[in-house]
C-alpha atoms as a PDB file:
ATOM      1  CA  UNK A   1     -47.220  17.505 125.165  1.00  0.00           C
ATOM      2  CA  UNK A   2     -45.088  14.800 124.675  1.00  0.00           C
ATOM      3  CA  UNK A   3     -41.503  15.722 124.783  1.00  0.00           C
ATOM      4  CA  UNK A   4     -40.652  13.619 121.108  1.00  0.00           C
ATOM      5  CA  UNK A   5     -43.342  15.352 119.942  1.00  0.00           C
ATOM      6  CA  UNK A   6     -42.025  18.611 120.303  1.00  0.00           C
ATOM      7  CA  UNK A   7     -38.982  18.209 118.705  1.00  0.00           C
ATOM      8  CA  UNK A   8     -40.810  16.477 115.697  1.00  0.00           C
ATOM      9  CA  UNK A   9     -43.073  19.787 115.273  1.00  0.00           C
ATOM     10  CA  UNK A  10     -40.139  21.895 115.813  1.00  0.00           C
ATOM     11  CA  UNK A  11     -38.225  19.809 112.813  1.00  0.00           C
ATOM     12  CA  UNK A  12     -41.187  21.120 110.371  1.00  0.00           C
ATOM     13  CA  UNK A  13     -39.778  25.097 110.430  1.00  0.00           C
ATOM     14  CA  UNK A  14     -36.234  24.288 110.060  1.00  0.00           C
ATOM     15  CA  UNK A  15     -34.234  24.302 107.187  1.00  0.00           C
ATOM     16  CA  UNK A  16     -32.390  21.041 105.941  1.00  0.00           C
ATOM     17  CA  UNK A  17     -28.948  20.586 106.941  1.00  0.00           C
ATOM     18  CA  UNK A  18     -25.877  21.901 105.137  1.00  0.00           C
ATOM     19  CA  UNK A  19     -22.697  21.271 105.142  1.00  0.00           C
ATOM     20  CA  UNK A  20     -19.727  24.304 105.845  1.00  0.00           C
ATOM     21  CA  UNK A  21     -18.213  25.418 102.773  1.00  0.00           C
ATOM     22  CA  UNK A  22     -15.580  26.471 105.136  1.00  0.00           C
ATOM     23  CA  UNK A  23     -13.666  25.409 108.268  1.00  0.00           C
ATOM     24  CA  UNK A  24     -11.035  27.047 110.105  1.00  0.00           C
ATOM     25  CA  UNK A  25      -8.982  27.549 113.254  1.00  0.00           C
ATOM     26  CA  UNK A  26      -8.467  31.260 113.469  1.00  0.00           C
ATOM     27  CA  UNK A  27      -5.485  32.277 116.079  1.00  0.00           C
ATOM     28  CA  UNK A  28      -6.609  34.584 118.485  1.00  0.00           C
ATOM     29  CA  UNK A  29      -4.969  36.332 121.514  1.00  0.00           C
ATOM     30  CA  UNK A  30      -3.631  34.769 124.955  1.00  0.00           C
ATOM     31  CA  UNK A  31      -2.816  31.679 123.358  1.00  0.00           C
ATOM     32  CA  UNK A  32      -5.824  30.646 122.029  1.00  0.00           C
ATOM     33  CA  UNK A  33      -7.631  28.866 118.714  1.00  0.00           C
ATOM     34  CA  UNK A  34     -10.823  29.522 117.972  1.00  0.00           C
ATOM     35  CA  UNK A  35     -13.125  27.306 115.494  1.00  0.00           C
ATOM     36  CA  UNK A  36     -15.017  29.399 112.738  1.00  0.00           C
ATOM     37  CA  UNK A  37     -17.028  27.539 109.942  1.00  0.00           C
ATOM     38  CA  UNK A  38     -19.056  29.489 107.298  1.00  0.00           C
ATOM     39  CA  UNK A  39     -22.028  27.361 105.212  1.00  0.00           C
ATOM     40  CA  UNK A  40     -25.126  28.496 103.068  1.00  0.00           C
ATOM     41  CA  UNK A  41     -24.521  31.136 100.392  1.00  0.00           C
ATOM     42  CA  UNK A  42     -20.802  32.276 100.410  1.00  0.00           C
ATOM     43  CA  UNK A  43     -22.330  35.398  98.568  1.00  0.00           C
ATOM     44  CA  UNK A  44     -25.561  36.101 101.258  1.00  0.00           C
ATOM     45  CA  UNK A  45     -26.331  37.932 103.597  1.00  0.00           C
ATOM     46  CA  UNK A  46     -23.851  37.955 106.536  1.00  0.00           C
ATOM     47  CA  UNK A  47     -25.642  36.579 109.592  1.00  0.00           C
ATOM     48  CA  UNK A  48     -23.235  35.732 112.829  1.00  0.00           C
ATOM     49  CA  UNK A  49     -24.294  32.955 115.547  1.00  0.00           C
ATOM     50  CA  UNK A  50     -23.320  33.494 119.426  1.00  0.00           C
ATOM     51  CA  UNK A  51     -23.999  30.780 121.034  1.00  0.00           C
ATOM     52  CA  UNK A  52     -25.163  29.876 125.212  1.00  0.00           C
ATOM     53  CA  UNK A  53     -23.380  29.528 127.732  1.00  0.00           C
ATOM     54  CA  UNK A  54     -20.458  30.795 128.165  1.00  0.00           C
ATOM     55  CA  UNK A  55     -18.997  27.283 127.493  1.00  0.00           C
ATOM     56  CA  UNK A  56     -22.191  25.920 125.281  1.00  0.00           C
ATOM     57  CA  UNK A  57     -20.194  25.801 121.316  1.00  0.00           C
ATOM     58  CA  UNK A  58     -22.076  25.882 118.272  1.00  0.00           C
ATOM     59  CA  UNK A  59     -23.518  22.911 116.991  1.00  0.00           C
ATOM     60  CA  UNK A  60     -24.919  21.924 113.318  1.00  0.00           C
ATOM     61  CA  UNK A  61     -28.151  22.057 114.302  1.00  0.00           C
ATOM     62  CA  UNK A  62     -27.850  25.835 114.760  1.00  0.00           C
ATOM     63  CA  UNK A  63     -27.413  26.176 111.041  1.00  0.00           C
ATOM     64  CA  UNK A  64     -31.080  25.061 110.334  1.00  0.00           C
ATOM     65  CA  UNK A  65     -32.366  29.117 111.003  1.00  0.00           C
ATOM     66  CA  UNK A  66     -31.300  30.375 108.163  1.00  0.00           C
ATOM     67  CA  UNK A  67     -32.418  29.557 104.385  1.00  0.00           C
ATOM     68  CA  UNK A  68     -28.743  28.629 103.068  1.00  0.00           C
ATOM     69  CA  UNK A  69     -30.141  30.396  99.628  1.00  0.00           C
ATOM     70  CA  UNK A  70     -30.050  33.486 101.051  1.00  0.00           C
ATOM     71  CA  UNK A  71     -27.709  33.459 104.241  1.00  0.00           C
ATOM     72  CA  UNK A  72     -23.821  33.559 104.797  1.00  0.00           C
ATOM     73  CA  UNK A  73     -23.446  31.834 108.096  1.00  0.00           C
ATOM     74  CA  UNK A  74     -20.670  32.289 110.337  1.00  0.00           C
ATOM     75  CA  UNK A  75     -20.639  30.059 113.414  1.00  0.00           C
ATOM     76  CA  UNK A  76     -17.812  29.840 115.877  1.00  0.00           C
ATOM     77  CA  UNK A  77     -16.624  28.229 119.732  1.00  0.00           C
ATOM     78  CA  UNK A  78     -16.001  30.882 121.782  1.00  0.00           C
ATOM     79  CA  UNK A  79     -12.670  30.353 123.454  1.00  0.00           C
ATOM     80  CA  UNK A  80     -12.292  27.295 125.632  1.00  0.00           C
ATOM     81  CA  UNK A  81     -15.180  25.403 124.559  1.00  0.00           C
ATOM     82  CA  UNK A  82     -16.313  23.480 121.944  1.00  0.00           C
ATOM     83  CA  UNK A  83     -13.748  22.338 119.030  1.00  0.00           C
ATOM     84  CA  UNK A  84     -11.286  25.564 120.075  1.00  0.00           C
ATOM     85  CA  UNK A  85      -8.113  25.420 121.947  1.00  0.00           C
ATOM     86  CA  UNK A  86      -7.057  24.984 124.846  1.00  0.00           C
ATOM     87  CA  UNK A  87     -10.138  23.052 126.077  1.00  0.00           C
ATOM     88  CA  UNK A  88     -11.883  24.215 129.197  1.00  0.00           C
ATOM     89  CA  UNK A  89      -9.752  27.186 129.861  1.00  0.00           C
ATOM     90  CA  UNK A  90     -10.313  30.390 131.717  1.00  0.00           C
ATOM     91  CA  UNK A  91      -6.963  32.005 131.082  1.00  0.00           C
ATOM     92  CA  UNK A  92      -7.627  35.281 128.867  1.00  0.00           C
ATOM     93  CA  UNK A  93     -11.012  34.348 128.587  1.00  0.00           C
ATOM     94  CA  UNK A  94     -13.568  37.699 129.017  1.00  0.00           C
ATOM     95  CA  UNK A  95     -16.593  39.343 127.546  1.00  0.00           C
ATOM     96  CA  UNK A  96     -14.058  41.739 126.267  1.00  0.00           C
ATOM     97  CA  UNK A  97     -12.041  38.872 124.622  1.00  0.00           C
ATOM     98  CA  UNK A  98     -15.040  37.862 122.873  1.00  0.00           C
ATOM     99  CA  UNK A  99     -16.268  41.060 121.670  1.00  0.00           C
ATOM    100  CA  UNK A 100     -12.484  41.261 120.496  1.00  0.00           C
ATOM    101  CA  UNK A 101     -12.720  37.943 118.568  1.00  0.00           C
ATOM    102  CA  UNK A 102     -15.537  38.494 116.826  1.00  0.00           C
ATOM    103  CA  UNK A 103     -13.781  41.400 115.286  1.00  0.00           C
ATOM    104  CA  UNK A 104     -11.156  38.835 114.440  1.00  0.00           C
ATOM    105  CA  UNK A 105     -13.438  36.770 112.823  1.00  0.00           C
ATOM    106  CA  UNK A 106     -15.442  39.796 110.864  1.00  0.00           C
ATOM    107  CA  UNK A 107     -11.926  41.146 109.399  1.00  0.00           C
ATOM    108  CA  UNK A 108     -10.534  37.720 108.676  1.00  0.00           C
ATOM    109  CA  UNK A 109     -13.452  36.656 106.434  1.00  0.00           C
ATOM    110  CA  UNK A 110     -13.605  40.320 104.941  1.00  0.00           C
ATOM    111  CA  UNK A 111     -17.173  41.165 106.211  1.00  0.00           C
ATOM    112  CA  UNK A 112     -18.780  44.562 106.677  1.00  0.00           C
ATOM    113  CA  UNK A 113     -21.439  44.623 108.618  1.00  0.00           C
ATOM    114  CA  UNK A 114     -23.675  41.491 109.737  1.00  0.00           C
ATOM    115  CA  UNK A 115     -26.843  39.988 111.426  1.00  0.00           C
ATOM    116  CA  UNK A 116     -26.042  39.307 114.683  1.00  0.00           C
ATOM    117  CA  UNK A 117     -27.995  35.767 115.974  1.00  0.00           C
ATOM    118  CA  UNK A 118     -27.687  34.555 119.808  1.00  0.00           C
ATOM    119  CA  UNK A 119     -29.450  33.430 122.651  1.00  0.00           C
ATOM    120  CA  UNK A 120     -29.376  33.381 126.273  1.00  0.00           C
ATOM    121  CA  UNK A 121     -25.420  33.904 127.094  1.00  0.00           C
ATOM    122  CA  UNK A 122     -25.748  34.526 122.891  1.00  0.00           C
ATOM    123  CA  UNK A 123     -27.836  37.294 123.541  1.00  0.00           C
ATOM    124  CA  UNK A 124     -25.683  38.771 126.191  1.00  0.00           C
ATOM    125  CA  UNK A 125     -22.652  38.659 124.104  1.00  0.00           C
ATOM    126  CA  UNK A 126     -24.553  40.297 121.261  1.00  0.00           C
ATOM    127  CA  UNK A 127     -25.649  43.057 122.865  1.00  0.00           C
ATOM    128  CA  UNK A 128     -22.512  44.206 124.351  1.00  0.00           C
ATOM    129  CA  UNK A 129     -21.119  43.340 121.159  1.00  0.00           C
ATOM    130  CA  UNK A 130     -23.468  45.780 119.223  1.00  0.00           C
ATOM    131  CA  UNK A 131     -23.278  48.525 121.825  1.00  0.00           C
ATOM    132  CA  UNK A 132     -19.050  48.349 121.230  1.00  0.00           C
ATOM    133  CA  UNK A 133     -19.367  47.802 117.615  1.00  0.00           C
ATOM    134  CA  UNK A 134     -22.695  48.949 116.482  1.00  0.00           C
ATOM    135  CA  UNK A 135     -21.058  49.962 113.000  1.00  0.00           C
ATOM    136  CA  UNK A 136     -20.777  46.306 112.563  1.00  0.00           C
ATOM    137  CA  UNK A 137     -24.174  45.175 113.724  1.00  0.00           C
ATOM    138  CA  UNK A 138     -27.267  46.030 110.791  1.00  0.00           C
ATOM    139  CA  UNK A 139     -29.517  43.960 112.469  1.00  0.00           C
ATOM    140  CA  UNK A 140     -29.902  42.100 116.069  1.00  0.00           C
ATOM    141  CA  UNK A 141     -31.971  38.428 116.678  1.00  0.00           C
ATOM    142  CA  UNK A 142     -32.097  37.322 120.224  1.00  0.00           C
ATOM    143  CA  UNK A 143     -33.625  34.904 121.996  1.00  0.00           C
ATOM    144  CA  UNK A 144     -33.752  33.946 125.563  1.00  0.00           C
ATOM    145  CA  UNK A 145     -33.020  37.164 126.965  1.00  0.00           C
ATOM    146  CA  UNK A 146     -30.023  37.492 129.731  1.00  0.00           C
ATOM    147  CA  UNK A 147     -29.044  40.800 130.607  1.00  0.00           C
ATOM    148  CA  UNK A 148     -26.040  39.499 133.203  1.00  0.00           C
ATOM    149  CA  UNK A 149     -27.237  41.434 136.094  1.00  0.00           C
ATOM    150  CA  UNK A 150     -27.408  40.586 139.855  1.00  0.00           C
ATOM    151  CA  UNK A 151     -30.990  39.920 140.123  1.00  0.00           C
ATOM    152  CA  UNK A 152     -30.878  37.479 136.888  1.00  0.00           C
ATOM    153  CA  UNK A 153     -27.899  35.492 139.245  1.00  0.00           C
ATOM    154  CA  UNK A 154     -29.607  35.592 142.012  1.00  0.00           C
ATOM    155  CA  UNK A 155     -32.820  33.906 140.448  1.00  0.00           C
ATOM    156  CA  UNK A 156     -30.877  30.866 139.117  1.00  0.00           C
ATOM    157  CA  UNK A 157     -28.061  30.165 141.537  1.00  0.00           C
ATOM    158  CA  UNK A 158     -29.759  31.407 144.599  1.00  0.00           C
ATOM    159  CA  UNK A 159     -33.114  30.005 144.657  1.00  0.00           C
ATOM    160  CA  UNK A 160     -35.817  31.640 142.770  1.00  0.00           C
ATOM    161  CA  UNK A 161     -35.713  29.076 140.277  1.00  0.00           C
ATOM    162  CA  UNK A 162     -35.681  26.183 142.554  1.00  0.00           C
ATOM    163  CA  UNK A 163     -39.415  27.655 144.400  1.00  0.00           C
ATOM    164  CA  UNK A 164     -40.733  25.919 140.745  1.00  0.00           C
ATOM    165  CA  UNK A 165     -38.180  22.909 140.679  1.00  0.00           C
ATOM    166  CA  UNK A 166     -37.092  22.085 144.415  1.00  0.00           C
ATOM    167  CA  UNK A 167     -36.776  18.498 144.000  1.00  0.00           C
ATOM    168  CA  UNK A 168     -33.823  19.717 141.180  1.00  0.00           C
ATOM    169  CA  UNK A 169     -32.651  22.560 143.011  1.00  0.00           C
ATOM    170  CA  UNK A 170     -32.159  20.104 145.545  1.00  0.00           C
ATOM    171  CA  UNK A 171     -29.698  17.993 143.926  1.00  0.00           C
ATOM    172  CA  UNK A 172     -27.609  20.966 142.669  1.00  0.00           C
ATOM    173  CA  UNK A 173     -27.251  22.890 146.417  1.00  0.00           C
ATOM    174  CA  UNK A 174     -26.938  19.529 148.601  1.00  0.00           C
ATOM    175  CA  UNK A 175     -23.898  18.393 146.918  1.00  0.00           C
ATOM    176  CA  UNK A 176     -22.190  22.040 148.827  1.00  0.00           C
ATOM    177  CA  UNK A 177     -22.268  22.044 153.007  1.00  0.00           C
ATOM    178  CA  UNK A 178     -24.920  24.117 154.238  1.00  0.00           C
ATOM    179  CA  UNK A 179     -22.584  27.392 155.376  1.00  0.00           C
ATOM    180  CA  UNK A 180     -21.498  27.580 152.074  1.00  0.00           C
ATOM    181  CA  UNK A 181     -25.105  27.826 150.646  1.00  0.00           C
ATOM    182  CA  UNK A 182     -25.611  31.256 150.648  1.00  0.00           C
ATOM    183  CA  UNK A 183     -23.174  31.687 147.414  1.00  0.00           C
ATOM    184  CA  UNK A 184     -23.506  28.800 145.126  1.00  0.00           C
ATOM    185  CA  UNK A 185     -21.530  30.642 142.574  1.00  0.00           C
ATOM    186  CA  UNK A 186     -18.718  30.688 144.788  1.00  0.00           C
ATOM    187  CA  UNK A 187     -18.935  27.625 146.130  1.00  0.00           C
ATOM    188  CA  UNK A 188     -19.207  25.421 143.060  1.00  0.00           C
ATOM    189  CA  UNK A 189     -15.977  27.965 141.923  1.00  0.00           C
ATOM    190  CA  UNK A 190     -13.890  26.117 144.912  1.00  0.00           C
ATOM    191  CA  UNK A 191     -14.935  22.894 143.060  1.00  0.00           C
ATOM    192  CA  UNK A 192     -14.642  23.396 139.692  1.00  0.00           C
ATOM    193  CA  UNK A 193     -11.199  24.734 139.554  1.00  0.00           C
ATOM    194  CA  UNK A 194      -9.740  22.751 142.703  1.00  0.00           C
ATOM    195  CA  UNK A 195      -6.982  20.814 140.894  1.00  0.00           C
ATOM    196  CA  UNK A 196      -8.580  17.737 141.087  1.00  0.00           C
ATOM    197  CA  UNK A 197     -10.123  16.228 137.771  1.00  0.00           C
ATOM    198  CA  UNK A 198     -12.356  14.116 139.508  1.00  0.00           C
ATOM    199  CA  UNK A 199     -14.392  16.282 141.622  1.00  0.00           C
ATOM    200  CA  UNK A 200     -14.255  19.163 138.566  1.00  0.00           C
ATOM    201  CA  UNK A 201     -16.001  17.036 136.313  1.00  0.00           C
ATOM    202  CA  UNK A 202     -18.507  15.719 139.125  1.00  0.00           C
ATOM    203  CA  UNK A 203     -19.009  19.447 139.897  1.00  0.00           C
ATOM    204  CA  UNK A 204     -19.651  20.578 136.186  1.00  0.00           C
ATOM    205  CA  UNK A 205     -22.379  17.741 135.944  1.00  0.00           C
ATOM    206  CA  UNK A 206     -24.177  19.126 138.421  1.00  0.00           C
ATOM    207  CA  UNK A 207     -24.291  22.192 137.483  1.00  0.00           C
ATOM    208  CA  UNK A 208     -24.688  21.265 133.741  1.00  0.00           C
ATOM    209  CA  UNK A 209     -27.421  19.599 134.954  1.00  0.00           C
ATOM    210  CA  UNK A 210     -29.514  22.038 136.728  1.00  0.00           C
ATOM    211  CA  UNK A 211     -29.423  24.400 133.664  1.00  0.00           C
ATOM    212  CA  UNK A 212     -30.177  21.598 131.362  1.00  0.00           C
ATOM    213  CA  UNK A 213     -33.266  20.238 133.509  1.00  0.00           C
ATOM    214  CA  UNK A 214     -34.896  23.932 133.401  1.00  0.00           C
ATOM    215  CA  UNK A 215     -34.381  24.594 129.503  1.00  0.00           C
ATOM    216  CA  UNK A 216     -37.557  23.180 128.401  1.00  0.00           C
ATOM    217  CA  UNK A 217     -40.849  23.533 129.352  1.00  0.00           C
ATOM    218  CA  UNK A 218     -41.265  19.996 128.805  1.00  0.00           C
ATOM    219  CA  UNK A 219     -38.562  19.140 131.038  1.00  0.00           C
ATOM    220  CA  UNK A 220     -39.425  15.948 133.902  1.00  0.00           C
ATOM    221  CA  UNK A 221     -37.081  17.989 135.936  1.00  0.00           C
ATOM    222  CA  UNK A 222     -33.975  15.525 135.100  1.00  0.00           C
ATOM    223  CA  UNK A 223     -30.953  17.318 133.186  1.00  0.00           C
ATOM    224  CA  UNK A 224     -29.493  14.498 132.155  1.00  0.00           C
ATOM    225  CA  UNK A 225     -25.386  13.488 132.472  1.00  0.00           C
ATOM    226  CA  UNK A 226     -23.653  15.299 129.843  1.00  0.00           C
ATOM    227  CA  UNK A 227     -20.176  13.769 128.733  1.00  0.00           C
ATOM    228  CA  UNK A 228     -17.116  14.907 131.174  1.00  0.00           C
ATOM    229  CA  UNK A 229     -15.203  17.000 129.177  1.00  0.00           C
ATOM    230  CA  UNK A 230     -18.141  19.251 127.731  1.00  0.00           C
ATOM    231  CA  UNK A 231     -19.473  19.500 131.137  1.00  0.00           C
ATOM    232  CA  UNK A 232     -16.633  20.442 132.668  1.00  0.00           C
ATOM    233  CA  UNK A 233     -15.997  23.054 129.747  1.00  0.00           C
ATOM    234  CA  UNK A 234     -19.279  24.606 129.937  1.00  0.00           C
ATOM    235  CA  UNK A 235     -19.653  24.627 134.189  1.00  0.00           C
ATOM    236  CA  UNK A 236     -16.263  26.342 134.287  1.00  0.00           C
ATOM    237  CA  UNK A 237     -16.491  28.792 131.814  1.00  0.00           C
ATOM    238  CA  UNK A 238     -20.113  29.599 132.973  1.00  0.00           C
ATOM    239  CA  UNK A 239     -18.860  29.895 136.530  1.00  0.00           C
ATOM    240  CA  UNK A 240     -16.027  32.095 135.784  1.00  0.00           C
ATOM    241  CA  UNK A 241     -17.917  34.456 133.933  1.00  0.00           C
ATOM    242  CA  UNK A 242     -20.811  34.505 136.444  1.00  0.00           C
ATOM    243  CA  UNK A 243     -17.772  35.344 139.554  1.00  0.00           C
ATOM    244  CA  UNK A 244     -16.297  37.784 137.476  1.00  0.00           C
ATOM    245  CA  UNK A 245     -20.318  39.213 136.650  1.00  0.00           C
ATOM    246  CA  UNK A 246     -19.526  39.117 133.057  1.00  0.00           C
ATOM    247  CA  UNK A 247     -16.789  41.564 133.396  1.00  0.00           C
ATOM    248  CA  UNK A 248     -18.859  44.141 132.940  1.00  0.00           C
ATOM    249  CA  UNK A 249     -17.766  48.129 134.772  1.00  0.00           C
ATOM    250  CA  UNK A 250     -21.040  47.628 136.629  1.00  0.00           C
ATOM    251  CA  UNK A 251     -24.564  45.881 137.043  1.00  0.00           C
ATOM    252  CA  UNK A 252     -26.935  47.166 134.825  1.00  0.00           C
ATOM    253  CA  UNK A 253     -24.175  47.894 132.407  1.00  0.00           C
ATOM    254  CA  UNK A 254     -26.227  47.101 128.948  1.00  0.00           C
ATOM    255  CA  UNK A 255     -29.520  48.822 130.051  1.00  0.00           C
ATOM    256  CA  UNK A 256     -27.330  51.543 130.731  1.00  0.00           C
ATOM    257  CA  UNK A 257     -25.450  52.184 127.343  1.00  0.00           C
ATOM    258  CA  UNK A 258     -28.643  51.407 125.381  1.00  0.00           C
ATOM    259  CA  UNK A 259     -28.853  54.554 123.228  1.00  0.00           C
ATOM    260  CA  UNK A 260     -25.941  52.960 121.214  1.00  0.00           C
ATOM    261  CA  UNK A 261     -27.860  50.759 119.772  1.00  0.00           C
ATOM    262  CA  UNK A 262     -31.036  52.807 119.701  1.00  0.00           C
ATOM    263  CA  UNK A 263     -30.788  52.990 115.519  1.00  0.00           C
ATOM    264  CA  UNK A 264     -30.195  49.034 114.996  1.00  0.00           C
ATOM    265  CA  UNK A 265     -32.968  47.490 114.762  1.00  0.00           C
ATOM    266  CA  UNK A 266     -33.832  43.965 116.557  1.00  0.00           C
ATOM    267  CA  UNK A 267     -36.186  40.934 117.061  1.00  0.00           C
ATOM    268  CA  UNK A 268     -36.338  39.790 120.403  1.00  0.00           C
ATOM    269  CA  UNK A 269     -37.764  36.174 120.887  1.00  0.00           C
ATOM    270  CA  UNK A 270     -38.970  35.144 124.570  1.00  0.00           C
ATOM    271  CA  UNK A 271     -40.255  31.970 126.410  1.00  0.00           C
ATOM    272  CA  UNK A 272     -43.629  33.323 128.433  1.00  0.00           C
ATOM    273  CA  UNK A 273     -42.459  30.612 130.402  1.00  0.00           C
ATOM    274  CA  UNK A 274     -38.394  30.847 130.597  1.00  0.00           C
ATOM    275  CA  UNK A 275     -36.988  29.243 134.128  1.00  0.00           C
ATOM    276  CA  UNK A 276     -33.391  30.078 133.046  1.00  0.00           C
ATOM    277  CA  UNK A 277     -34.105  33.420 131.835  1.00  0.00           C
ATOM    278  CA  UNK A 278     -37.301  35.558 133.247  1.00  0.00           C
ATOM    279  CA  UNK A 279     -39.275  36.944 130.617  1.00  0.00           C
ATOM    280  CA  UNK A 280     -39.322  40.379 132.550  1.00  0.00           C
ATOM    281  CA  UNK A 281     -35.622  41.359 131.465  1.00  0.00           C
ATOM    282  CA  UNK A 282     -36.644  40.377 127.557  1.00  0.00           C
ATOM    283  CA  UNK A 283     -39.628  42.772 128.527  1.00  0.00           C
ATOM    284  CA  UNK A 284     -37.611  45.670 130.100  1.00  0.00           C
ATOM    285  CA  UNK A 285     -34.941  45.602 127.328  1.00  0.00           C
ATOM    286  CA  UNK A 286     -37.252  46.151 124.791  1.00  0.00           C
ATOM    287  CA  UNK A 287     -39.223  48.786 126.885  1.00  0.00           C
ATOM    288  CA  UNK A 288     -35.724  50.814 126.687  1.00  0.00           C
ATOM    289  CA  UNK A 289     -34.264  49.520 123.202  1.00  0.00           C
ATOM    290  CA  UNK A 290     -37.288  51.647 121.242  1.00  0.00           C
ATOM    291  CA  UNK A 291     -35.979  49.699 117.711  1.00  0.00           C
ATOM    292  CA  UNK A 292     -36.815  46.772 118.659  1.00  0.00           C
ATOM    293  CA  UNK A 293     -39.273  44.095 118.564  1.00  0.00           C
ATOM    294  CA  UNK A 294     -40.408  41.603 121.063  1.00  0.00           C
ATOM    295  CA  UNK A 295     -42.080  38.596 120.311  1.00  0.00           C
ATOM    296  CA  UNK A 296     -43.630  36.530 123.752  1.00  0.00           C
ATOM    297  CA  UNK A 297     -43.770  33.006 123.239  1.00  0.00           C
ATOM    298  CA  UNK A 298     -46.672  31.168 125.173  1.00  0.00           C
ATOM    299  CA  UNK A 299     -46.037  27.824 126.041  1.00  0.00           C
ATOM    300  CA  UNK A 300     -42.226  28.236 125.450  1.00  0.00           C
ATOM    301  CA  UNK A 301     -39.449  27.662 127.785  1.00  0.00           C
ATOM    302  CA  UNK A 302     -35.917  28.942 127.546  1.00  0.00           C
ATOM    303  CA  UNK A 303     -34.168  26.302 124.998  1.00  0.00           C
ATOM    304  CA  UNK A 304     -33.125  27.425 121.512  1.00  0.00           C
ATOM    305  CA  UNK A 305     -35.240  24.046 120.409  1.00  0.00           C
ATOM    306  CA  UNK A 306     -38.705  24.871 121.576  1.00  0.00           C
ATOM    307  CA  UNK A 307     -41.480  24.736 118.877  1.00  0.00           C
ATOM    308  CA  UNK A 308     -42.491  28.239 119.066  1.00  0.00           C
ATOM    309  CA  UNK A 309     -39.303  29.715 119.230  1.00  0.00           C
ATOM    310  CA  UNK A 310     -37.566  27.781 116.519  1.00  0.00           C
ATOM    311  CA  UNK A 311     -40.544  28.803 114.429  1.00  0.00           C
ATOM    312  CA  UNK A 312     -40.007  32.104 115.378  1.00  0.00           C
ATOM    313  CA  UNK A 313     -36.878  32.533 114.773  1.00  0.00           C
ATOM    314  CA  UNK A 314     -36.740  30.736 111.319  1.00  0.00           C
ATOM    315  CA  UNK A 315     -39.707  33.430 110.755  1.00  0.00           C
ATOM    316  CA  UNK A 316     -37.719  36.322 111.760  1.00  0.00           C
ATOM    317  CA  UNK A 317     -35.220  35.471 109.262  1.00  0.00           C
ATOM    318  CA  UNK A 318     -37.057  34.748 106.572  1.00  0.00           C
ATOM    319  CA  UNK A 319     -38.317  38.299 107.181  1.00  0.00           C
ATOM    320  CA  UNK A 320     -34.975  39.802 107.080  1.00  0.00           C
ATOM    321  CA  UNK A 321     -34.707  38.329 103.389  1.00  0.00           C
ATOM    322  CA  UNK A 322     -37.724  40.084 101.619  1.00  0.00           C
END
């Protein structure tokens, strides 16, 4: 299918844009801002979006899932990225900082308990959020499953992924010299924080660009250049959370603590055809997570987007509001 196409059919199951009733910069630990905006029903239900990444932001077009009559959206930038402050940064910048803001952000806008929406890195972050908070959680929606485990590292950065794309997982490894090509995490981390703007930001492209060229499954294989300053945002912030393995006590960690979450219940959306993100980790989770539902997506990549999955996910909600 034509790739214009796509996005016109996606259009059809989204909802038309509105504008935040709200906009904020909430202070947050270590010297950081965060951006939070609020917009449908100030009264609805309570539904907050994670978004990708690390480093991805929130855009408007992630407000389009939710019927505004019937949804209180929160959206925020997760530190260093996106319209919070300071820009690109790695400094006090964990999972555990995250699960900590969203707190923030919960008691500062005097919510009890909420949806929680993400995807990919989104889905990640939700998870460990509801297993550390699950008083706060009534319902999970996830899409794009990533579990931050080994294995799921392994496929992307060292070269699982590129069997199906080599001509693109080509450009990404033969910008590093082959003895350093047996840890691409590592050796895109000596670039991306060496000092020197220049070679960060031609660094970040590249690896911007080999997630970007693998989110669809319409992709040609090209990612595209993002602008500097969001690719150098997102590559960094990715990269430091992939050295540090999410900061997680071990691999395996959300598999592991499961049974917290056993009573929330959960929709889990999944490209049959993810590069990015394997559909057999969407697959295991919900083989172990008994409450919740998984919904394979045929002819569906990873990207938040596709089609199917936008459809899906608008459909999920709409669920949640009869």
């Amino acid at each position: 299918m034509d790739k214009d196409l796509g996005q016109k059919r996606a259009v059809q199951y989204l909802y038309p844009p509105r504008d935040p009733f709200d906009q904020r910069m909430v202070p947050v630990s270590g010297g950081h801002t965060i951006y939070v905006e609020q917009c449908g029903r100030p009264d609805g239900i309570p539904v907050i979006v994670l978004h990708g990444g690390p480093g991805g932001g929130c855009s408007p077009a992630m407000r389009r899932y939710f019927d505004p009559e019937h949804y209180r959206v929160v959206l925020f930038d997760q530190r260093g990225c996106g319209r919070s402050r300071p820009h690109a940064s790695v400094t006090e910048n964990t999972t555990w900082d995250l699960v900590s803001d969203i707190e923030t952000i919960r008691a500062e806008l005097g919510i009890d308990r909420f949806i929680v929406f993400g995807g990919s890195w989104g889905a990640t972050l939700s998870l460990i959020y509801a297993i550390s908070h699950p008083e706060a959680v009534r319902q999970l929606v996830l899409r794009g499953v990533f579990l931050m485990t080994q294995v799921e590292l392994d496929w992307f950065y060292g070269g699982g992924a590129g069997q199906f794309w080599p001509e693109t997982w080509a450009r990404f490894r033969d910008l590093i010299p082959p003895d350093e090509r047996h840890d691409m995490i590592a050796a895109y981390h000596r670039r991306l924080f060496c000092g020197d703007l220049r070679i960060e930001t031609q660094f970040a492209r590249a690896w911007s660009s080999w997630e970007n060229a693998l989110a669809s499954i319409h992709s040609s294989g090209s990612g595209g250049e993002a602008p500097g300053d969001y690719a150098r945002a997102f590559a960094r912030l990715e990269n430091h959370y992939f050295t540090h393995k999410g900061f997680l006590e071990e691999d395996g960690w959300i598999l592991k603590n499961i049974d917290r979450i056993q009573h929330i219940p959960g929709v889990i959306v999944q490209g049959r055809y993810d590069m990015i993100c394997p559909p057999a980790r969407a697959w295991e989770l919900a083989r172990k997570w008994r409450s919740s539902d998984l919904r394979m997506i045929r002819n569906a990549g990873h990207a938040l987007s596709e089609p199917g999955i936008s459809a899906e996910l608008v459909r999920a909600m709409d669920e949640l509001t009869g």
